[in-house]
PDB file of N, CA and C in Angstrom:
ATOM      1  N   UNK A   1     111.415 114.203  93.050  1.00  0.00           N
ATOM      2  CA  UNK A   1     112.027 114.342  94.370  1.00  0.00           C
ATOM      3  C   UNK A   1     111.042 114.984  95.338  1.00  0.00           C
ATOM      4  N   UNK A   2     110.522 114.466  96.465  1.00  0.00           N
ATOM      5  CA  UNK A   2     110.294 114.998  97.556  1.00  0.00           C
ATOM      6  C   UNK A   2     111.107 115.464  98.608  1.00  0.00           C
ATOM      7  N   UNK A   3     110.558 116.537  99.659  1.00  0.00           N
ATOM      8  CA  UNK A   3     110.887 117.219 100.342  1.00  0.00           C
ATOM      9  C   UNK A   3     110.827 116.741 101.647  1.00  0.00           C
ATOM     10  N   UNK A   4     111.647 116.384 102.200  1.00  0.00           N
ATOM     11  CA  UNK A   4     111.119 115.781 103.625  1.00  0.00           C
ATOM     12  C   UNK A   4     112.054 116.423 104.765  1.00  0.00           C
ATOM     13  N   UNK A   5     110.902 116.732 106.070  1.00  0.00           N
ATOM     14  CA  UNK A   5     111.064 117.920 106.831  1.00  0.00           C
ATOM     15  C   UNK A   5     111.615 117.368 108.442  1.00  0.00           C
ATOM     16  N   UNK A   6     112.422 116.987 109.100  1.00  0.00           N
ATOM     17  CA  UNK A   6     112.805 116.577 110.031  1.00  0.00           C
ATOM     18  C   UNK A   6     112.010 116.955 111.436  1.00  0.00           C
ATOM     19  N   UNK A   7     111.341 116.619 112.135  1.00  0.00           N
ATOM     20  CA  UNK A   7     110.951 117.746 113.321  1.00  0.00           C
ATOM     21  C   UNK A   7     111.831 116.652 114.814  1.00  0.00           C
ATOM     22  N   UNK A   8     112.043 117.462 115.294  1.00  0.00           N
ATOM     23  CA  UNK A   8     111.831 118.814 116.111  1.00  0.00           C
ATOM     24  C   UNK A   8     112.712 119.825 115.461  1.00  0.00           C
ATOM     25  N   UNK A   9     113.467 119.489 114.872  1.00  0.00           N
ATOM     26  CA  UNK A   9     114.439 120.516 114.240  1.00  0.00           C
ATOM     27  C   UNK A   9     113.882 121.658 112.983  1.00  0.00           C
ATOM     28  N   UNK A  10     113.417 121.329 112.440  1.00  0.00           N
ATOM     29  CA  UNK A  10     112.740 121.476 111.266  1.00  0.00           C
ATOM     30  C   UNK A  10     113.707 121.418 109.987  1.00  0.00           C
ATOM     31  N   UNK A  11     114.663 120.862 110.206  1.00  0.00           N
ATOM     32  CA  UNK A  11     115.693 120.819 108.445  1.00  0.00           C
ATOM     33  C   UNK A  11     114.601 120.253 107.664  1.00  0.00           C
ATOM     34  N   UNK A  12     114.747 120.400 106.825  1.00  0.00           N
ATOM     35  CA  UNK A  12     114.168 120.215 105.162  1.00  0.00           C
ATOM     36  C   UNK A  12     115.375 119.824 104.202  1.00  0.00           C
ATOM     37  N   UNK A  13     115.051 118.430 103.730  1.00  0.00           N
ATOM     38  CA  UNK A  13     116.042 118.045 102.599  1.00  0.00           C
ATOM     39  C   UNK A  13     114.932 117.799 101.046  1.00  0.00           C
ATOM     40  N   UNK A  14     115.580 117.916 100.085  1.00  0.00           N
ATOM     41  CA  UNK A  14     115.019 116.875  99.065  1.00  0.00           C
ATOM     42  C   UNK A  14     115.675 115.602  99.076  1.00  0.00           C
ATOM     43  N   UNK A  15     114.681 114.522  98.525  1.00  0.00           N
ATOM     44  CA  UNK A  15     115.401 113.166  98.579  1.00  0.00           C
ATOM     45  C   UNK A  15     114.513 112.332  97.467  1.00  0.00           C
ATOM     46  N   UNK A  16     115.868 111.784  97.232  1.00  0.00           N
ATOM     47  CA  UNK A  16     115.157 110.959  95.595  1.00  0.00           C
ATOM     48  C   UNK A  16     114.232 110.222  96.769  1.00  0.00           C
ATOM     49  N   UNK A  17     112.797 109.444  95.785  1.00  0.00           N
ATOM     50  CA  UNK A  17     112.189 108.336  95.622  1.00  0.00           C
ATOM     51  C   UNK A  17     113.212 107.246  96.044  1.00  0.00           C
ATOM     52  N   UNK A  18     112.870 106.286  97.048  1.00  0.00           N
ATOM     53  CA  UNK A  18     113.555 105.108  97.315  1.00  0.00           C
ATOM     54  C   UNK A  18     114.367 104.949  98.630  1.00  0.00           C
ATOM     55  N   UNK A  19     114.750 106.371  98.614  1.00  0.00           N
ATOM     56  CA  UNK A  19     115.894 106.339 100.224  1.00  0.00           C
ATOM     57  C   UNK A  19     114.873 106.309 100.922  1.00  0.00           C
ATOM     58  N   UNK A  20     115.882 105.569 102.497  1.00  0.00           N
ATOM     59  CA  UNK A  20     115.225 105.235 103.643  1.00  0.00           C
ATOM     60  C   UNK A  20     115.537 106.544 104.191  1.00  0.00           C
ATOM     61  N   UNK A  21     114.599 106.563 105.149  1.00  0.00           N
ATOM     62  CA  UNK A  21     115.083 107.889 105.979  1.00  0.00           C
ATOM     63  C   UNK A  21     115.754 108.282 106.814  1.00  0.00           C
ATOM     64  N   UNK A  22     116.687 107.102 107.372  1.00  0.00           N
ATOM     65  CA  UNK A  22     117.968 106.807 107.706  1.00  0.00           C
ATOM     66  C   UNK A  22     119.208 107.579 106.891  1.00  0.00           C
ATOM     67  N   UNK A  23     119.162 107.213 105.459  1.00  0.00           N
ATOM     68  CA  UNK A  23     120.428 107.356 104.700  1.00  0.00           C
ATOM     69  C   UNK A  23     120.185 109.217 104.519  1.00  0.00           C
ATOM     70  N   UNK A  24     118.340 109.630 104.437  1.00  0.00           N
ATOM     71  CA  UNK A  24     118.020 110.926 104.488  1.00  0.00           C
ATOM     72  C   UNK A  24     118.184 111.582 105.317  1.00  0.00           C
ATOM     73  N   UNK A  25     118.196 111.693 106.624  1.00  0.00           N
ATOM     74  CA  UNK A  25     118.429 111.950 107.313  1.00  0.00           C
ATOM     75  C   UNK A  25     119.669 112.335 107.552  1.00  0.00           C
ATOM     76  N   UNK A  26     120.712 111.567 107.111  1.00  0.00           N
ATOM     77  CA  UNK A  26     122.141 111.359 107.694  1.00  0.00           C
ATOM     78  C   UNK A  26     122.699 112.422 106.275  1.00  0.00           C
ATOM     79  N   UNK A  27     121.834 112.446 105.063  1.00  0.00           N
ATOM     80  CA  UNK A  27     122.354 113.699 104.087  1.00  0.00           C
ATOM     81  C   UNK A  27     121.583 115.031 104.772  1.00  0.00           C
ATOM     82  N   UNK A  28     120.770 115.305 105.663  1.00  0.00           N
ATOM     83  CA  UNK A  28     120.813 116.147 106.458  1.00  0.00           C
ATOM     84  C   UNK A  28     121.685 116.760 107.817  1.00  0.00           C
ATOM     85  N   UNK A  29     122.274 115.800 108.138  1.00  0.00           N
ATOM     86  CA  UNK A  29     122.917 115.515 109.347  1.00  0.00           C
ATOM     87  C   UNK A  29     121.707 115.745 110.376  1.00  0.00           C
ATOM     88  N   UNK A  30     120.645 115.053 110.257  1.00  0.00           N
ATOM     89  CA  UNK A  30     119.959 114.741 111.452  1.00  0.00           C
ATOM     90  C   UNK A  30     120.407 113.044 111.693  1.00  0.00           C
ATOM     91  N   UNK A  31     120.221 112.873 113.208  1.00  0.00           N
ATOM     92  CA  UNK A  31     120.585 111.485 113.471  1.00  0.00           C
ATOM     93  C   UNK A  31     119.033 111.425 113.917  1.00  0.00           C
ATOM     94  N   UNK A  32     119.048 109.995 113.416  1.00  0.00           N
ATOM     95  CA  UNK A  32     118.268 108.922 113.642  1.00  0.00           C
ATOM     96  C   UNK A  32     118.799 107.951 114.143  1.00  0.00           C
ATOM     97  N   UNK A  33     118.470 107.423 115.801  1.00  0.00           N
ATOM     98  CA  UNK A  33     118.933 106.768 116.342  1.00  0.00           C
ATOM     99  C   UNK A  33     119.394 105.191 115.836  1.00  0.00           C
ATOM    100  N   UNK A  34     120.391 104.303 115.998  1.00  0.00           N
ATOM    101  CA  UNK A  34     120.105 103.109 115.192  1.00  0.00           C
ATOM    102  C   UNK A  34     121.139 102.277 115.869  1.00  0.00           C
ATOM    103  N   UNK A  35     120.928 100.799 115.506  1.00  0.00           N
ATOM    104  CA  UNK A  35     122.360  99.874 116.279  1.00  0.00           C
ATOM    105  C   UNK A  35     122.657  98.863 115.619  1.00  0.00           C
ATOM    106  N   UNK A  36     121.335  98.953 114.618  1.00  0.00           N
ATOM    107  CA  UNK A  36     121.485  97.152 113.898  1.00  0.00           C
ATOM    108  C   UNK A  36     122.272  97.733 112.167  1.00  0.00           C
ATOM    109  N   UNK A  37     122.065  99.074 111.697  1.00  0.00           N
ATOM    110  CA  UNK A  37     122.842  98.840 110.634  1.00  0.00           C
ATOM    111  C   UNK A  37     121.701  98.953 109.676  1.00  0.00           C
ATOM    112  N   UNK A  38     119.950  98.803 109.949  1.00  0.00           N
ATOM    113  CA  UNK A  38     119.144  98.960 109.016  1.00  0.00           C
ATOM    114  C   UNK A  38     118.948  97.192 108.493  1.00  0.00           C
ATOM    115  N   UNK A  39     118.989  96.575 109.922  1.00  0.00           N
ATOM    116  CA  UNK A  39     118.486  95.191 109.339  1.00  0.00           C
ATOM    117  C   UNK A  39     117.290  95.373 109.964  1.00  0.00           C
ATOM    118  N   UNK A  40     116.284  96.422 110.923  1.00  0.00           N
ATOM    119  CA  UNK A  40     115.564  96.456 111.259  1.00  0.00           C
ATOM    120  C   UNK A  40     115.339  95.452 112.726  1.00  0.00           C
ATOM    121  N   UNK A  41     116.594  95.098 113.624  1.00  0.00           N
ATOM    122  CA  UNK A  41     116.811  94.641 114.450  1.00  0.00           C
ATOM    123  C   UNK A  41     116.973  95.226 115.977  1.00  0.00           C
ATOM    124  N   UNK A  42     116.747  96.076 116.107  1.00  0.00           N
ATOM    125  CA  UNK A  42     117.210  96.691 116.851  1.00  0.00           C
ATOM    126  C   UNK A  42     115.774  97.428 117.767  1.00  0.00           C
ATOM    127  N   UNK A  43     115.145  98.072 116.548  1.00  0.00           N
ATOM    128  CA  UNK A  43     113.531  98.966 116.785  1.00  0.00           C
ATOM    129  C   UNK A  43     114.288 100.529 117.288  1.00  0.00           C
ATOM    130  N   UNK A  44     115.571 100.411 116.933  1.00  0.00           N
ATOM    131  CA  UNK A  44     115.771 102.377 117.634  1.00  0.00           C
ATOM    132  C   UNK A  44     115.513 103.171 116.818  1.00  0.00           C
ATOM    133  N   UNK A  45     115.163 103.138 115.518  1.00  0.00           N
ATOM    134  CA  UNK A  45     115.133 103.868 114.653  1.00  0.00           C
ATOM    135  C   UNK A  45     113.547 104.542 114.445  1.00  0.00           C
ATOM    136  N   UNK A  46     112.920 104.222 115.558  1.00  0.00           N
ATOM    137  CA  UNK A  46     111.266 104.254 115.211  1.00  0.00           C
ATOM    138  C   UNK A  46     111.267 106.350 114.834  1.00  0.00           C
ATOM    139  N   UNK A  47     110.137 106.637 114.440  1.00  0.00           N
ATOM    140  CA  UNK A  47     109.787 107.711 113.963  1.00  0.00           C
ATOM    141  C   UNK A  47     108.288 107.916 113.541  1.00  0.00           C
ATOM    142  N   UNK A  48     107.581 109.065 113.217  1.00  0.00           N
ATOM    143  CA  UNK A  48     106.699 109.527 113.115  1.00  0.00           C
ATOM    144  C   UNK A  48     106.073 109.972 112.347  1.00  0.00           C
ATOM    145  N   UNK A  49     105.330 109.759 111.127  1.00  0.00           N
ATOM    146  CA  UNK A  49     104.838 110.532 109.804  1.00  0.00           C
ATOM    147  C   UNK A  49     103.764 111.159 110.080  1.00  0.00           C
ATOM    148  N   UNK A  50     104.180 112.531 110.492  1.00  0.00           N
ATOM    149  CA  UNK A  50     103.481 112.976 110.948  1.00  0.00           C
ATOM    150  C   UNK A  50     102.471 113.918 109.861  1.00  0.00           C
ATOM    151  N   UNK A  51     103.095 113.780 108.971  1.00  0.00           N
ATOM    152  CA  UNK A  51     101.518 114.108 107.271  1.00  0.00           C
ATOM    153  C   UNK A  51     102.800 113.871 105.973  1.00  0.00           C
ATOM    154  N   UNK A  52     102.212 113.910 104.992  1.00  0.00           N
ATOM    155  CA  UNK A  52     102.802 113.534 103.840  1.00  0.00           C
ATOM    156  C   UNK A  52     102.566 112.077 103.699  1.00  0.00           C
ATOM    157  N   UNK A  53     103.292 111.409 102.603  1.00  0.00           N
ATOM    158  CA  UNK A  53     103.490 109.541 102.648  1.00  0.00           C
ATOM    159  C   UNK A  53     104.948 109.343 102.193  1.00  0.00           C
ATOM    160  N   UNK A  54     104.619 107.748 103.007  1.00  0.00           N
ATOM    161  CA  UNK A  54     106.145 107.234 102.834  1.00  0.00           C
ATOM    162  C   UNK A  54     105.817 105.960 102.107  1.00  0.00           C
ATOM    163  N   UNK A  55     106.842 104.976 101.718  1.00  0.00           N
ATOM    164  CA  UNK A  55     106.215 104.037 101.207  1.00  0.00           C
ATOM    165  C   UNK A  55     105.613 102.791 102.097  1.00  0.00           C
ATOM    166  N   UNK A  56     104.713 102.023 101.609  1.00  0.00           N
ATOM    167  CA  UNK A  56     104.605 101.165 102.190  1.00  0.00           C
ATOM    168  C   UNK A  56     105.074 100.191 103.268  1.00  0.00           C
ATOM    169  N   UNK A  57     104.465  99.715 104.475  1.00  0.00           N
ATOM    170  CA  UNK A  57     105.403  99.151 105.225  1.00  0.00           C
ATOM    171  C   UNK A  57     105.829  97.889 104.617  1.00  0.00           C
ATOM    172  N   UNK A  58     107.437  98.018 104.888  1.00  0.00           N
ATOM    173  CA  UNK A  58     108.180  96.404 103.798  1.00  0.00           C
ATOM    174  C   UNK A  58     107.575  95.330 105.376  1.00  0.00           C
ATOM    175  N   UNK A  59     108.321  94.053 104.563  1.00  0.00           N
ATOM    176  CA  UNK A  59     108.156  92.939 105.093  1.00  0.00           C
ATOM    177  C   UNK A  59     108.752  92.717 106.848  1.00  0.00           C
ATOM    178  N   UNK A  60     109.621  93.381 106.850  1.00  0.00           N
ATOM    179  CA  UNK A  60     110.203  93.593 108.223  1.00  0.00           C
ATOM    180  C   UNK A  60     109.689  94.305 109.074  1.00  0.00           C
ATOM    181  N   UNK A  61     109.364  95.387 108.523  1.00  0.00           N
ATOM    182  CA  UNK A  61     108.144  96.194 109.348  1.00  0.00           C
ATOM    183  C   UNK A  61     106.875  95.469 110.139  1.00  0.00           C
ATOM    184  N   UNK A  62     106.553  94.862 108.922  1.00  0.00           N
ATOM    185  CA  UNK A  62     105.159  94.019 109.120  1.00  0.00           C
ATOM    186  C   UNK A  62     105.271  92.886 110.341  1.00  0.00           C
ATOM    187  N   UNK A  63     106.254  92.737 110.511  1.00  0.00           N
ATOM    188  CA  UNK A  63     107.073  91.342 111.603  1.00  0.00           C
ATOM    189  C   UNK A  63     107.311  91.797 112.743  1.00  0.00           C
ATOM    190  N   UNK A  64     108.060  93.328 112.639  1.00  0.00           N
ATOM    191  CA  UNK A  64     108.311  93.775 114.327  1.00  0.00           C
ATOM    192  C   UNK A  64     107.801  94.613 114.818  1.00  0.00           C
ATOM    193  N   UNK A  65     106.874  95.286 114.035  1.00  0.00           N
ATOM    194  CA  UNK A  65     106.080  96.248 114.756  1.00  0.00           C
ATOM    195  C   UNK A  65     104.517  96.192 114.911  1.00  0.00           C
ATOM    196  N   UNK A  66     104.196  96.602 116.134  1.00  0.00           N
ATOM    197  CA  UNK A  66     102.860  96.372 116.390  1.00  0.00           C
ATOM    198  C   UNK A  66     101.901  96.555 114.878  1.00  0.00           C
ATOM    199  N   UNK A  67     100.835  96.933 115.177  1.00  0.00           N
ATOM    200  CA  UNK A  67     100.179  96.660 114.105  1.00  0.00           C
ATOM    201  C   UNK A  67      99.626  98.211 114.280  1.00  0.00           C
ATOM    202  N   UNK A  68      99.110  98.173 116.064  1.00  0.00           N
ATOM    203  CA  UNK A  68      99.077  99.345 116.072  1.00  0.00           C
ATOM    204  C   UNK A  68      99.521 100.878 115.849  1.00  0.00           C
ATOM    205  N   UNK A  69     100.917 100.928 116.322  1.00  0.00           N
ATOM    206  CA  UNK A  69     102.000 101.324 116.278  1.00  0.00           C
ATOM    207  C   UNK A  69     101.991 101.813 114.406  1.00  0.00           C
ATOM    208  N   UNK A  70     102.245 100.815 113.459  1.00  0.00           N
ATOM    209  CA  UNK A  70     102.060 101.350 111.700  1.00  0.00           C
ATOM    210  C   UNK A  70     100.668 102.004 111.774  1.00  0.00           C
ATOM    211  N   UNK A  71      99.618 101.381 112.483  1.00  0.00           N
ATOM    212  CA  UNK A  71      98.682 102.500 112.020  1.00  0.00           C
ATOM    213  C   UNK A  71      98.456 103.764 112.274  1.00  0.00           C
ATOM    214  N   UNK A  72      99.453 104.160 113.728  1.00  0.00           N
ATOM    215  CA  UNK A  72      99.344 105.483 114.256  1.00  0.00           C
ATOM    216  C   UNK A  72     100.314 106.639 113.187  1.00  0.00           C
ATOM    217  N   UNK A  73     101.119 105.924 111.938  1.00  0.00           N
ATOM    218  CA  UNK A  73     102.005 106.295 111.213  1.00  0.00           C
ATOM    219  C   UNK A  73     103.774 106.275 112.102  1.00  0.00           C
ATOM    220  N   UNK A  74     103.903 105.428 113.211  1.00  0.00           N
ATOM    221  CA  UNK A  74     104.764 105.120 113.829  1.00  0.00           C
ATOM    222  C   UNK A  74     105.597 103.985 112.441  1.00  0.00           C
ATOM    223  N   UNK A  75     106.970 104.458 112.154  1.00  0.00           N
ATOM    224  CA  UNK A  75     107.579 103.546 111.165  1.00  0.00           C
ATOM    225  C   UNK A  75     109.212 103.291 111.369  1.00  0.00           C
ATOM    226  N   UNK A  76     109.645 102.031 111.024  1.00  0.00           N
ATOM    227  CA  UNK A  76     111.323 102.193 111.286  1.00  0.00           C
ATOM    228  C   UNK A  76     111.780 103.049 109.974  1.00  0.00           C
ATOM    229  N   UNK A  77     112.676 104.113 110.481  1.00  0.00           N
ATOM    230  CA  UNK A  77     113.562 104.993 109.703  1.00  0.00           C
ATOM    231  C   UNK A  77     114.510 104.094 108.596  1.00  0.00           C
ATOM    232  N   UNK A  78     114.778 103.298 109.414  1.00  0.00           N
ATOM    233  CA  UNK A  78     115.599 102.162 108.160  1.00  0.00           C
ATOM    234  C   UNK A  78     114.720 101.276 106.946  1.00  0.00           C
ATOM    235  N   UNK A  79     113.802 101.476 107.147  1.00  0.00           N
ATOM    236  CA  UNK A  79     112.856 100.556 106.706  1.00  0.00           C
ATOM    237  C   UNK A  79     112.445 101.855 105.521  1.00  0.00           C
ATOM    238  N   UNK A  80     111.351 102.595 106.504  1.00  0.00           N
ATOM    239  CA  UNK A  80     110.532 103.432 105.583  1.00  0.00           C
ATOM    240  C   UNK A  80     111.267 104.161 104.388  1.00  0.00           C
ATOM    241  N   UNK A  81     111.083 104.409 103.096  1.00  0.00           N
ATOM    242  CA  UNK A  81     111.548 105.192 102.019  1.00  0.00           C
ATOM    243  C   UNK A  81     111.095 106.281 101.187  1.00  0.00           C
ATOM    244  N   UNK A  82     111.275 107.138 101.055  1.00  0.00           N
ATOM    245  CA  UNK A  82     110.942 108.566 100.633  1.00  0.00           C
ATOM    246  C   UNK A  82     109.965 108.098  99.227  1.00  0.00           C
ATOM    247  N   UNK A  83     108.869 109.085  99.165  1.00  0.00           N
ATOM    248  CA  UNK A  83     108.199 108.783  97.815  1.00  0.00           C
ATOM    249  C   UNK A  83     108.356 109.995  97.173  1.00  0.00           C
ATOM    250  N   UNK A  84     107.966 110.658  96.277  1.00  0.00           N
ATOM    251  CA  UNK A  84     108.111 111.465  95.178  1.00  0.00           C
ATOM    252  C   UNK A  84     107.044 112.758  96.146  1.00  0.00           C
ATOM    253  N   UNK A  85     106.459 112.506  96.759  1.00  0.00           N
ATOM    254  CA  UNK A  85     105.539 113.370  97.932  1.00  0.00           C
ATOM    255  C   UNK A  85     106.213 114.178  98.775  1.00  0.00           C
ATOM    256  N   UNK A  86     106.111 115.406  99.582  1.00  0.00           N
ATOM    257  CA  UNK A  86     106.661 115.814 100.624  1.00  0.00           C
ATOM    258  C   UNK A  86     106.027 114.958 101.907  1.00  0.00           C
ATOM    259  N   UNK A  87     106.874 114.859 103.041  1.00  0.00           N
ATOM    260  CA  UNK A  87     106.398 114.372 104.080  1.00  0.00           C
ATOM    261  C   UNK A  87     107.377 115.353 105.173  1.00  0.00           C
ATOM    262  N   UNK A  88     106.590 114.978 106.559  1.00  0.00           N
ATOM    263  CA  UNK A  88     107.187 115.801 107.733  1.00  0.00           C
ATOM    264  C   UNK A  88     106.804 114.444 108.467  1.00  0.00           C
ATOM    265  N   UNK A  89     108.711 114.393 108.854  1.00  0.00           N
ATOM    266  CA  UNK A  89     108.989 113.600 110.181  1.00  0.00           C
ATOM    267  C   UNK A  89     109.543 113.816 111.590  1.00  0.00           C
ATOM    268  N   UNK A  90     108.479 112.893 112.469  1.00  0.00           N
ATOM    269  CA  UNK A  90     109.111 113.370 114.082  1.00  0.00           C
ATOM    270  C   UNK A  90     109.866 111.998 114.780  1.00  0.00           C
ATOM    271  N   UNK A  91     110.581 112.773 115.130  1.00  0.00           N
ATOM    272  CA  UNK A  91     112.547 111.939 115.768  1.00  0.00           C
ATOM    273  C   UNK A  91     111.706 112.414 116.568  1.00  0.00           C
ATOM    274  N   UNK A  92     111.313 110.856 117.873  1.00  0.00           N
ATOM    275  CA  UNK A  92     110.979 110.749 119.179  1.00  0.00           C
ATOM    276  C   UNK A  92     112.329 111.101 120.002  1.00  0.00           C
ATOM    277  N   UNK A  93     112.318 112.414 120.944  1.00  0.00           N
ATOM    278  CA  UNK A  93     113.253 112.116 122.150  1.00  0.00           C
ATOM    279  C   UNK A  93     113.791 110.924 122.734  1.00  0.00           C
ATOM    280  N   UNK A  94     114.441 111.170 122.772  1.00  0.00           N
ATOM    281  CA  UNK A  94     114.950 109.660 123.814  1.00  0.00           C
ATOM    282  C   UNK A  94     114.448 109.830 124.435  1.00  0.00           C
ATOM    283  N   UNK A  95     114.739 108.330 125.514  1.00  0.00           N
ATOM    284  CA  UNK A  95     113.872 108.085 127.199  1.00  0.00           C
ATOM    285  C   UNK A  95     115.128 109.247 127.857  1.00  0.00           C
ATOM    286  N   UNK A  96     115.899 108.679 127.427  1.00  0.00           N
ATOM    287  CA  UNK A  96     117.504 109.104 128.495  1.00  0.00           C
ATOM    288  C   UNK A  96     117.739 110.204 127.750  1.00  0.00           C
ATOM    289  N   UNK A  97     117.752 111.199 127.120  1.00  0.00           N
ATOM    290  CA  UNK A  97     117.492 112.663 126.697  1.00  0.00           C
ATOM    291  C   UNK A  97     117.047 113.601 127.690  1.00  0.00           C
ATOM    292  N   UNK A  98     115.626 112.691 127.600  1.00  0.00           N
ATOM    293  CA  UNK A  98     114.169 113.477 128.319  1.00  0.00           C
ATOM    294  C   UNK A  98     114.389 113.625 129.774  1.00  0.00           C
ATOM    295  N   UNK A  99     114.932 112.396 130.361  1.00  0.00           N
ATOM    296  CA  UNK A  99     115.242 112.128 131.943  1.00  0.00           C
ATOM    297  C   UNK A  99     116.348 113.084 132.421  1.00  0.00           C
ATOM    298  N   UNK A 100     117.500 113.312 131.450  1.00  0.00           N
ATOM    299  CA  UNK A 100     118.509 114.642 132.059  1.00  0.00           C
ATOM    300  C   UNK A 100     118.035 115.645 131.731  1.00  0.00           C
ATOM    301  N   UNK A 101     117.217 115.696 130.737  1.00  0.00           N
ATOM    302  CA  UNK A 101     116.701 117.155 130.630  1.00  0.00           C
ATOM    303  C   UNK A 101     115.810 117.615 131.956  1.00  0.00           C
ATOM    304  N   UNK A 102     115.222 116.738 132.213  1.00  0.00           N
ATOM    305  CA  UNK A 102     114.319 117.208 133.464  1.00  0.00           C
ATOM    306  C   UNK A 102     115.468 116.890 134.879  1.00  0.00           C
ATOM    307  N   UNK A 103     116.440 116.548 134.918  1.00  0.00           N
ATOM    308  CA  UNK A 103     116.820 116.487 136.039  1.00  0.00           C
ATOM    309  C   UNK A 103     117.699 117.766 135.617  1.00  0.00           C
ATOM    310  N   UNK A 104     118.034 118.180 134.452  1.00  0.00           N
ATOM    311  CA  UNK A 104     118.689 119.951 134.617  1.00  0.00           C
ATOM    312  C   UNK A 104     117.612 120.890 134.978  1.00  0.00           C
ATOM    313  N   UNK A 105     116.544 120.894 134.785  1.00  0.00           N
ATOM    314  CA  UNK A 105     115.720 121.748 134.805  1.00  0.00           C
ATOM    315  C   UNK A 105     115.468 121.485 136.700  1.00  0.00           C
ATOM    316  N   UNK A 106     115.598 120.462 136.862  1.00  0.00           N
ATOM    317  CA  UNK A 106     115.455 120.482 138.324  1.00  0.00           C
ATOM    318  C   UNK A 106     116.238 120.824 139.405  1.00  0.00           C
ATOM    319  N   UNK A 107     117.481 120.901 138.734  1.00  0.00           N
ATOM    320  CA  UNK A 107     118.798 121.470 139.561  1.00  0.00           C
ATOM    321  C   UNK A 107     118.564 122.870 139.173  1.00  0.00           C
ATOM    322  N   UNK A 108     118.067 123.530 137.889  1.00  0.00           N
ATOM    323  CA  UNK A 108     118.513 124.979 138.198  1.00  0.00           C
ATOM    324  C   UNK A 108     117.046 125.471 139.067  1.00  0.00           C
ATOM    325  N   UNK A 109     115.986 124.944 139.067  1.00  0.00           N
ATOM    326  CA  UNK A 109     115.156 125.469 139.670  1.00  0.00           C
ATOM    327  C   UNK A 109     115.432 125.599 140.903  1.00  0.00           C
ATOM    328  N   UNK A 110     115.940 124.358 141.682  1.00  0.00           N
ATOM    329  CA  UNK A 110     116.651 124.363 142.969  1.00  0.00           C
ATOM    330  C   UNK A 110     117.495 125.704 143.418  1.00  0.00           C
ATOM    331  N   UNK A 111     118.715 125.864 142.137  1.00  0.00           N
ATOM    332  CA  UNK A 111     119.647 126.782 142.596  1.00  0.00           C
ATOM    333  C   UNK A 111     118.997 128.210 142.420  1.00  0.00           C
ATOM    334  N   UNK A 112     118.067 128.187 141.723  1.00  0.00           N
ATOM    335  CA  UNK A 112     117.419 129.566 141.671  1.00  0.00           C
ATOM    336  C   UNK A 112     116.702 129.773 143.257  1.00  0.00           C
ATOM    337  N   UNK A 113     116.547 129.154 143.536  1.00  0.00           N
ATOM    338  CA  UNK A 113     115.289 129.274 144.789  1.00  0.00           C
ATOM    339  C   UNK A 113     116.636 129.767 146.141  1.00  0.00           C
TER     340      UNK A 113
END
């Protein structure tokens, strides 16, 4: 069993060999964004390996994602599966997260002034 570390949050789960990091995730209660169900249809599930390993990119991977993108360690959460290794993963912000976050930060700066 490896250890795999969620970021920005930092939870830490163990997880057998084989799970996606979807189903890991969700025994953390971190969400990983998603719409297709893990047919790899969708692309919301993207994420970040940011050290450790995951397994190989499957066949679906290889089809919808840049090329670049797998080599930066950019991988679908539904796709990718835990290896017997620790790894640390980063859950990209949303677009629409990021955009109210900065429009709160812009209203209280306002009301402060």
């Amino acid at each position: 069993m490896g250890k795999v570390t969620f970021l920005p949050g930092g939870k830490s789960i163990k997880a057998r060999a084989g799970q996606t990091l979807v189903s890991t995730a969700a025994a953390a209660r971190v969400v990983i964004p998603q719409r297709c169900g893990g047919h790899a249809s969708c692309l919301m599930c993207r994420i970040v390996l940011e050290n450790g390993e995951l397994t190989s990119p499957t066949a679906l991977e290889l089809r919808k994602m840049p090329e670049q993108d797998l080599a930066k360690g950019i991988r679908l959460g539904c796709q990718a599966k835990v290896t017997q290794k620790d790894c640390t993963i980063r859950i990209p912000e949303s677009r629409f997260k990021s955009v109210v976050q900065a429009a709160l930060e812009r209203e209280r700066s306002e009301n402060e002034d």
